[in-house]
C-alpha atoms as a PDB file:
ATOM      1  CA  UNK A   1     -36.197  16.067  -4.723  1.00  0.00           C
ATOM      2  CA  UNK A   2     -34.906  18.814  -6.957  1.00  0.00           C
ATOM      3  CA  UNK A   3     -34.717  16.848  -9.943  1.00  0.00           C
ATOM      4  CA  UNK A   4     -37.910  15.607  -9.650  1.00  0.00           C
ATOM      5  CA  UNK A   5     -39.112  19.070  -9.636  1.00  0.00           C
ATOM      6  CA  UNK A   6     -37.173  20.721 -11.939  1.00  0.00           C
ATOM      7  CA  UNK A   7     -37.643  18.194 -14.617  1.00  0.00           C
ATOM      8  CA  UNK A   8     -41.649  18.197 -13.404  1.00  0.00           C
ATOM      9  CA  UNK A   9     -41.917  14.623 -12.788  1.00  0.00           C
ATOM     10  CA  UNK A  10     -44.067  12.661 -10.744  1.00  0.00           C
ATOM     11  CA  UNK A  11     -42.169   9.876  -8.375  1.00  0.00           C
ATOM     12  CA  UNK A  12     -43.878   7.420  -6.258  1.00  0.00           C
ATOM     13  CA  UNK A  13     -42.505   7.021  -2.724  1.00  0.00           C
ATOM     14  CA  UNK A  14     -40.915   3.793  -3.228  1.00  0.00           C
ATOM     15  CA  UNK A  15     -39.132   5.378  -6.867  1.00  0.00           C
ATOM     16  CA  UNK A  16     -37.890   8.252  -4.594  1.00  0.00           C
ATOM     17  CA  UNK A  17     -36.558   5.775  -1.993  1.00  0.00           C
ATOM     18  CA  UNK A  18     -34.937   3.663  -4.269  1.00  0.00           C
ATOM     19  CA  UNK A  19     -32.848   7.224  -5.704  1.00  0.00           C
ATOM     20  CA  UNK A  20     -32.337   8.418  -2.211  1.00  0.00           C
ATOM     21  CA  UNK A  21     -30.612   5.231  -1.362  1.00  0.00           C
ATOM     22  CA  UNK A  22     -28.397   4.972  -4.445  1.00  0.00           C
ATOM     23  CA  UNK A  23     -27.006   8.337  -4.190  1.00  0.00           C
ATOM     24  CA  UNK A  24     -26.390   7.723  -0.235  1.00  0.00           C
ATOM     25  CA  UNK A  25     -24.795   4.645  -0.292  1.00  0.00           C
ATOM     26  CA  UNK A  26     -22.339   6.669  -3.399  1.00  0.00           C
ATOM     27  CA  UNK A  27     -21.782   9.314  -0.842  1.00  0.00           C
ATOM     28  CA  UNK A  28     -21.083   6.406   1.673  1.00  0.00           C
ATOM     29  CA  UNK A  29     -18.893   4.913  -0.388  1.00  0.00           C
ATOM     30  CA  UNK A  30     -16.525   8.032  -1.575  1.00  0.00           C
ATOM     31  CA  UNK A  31     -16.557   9.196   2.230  1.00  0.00           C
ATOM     32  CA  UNK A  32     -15.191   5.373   3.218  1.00  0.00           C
ATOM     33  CA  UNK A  33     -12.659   5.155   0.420  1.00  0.00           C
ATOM     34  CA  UNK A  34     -11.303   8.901   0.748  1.00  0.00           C
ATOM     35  CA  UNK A  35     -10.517   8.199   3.846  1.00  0.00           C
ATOM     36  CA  UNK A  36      -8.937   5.002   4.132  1.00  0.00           C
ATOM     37  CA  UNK A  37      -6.425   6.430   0.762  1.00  0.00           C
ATOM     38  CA  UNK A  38      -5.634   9.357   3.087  1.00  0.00           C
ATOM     39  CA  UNK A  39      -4.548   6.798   5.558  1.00  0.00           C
ATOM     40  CA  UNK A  40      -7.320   7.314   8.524  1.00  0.00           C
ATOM     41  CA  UNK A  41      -9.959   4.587   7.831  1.00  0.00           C
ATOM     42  CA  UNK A  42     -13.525   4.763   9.377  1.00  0.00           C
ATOM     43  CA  UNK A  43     -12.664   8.776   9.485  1.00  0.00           C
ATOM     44  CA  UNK A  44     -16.138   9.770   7.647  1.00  0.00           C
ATOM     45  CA  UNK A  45     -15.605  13.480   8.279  1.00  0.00           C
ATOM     46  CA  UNK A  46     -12.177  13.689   6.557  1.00  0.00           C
ATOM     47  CA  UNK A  47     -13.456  11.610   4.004  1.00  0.00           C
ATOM     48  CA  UNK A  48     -16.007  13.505   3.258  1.00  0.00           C
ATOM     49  CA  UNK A  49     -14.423  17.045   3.546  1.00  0.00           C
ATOM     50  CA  UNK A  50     -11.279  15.947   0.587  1.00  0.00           C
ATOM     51  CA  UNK A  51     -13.847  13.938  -1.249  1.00  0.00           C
ATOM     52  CA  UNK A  52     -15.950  17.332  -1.610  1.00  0.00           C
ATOM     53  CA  UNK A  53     -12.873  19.584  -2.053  1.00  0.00           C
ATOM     54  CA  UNK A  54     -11.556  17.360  -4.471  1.00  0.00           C
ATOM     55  CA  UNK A  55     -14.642  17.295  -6.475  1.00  0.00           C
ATOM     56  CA  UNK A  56     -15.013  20.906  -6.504  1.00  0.00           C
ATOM     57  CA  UNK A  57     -11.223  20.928  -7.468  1.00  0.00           C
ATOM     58  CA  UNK A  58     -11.962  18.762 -10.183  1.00  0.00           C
ATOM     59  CA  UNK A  59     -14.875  21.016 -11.111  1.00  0.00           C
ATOM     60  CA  UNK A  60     -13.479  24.321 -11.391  1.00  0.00           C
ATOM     61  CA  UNK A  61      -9.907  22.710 -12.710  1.00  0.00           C
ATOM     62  CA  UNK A  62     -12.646  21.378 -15.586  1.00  0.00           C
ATOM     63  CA  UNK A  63     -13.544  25.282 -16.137  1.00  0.00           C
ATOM     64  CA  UNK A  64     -10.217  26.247 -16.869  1.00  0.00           C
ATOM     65  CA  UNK A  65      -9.720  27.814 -13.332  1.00  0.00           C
ATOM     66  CA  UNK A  66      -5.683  27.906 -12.429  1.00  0.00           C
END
């Protein structure tokens, strides 16, 4: 994982497995709820193409980009 070696730690497999699964079932989660409060539940690729946007939006809007 990137962290792991940018920060130069040392992960056993289960330690990595255990992060890997958090951050999927969070990227599981947003895509699921996206897309049911866009009104097209179960629709994992349009949840997960405005949850991204919107984080980016979110991102940039945090820069100061208008």
């Amino acid at each position: 994982m990137m962290q792991q070696n940018a920060s130069r730690d040392s992960w056993s497999f289960e330690q990595a497995e255990t992060r890997l699964a958090v951050i999927m079932k969070g990227i599981h989660d947003a895509c699921y709820q996206t897309a049911e409060e866009y009104g097209a539940p179960g629709d994992y690729v349009l949840g997960a193409n405005i949850a991204g946007f919107a984080r980016v939006a979110e991102a940039m809007r945090m820069l100061g980009v208008t």
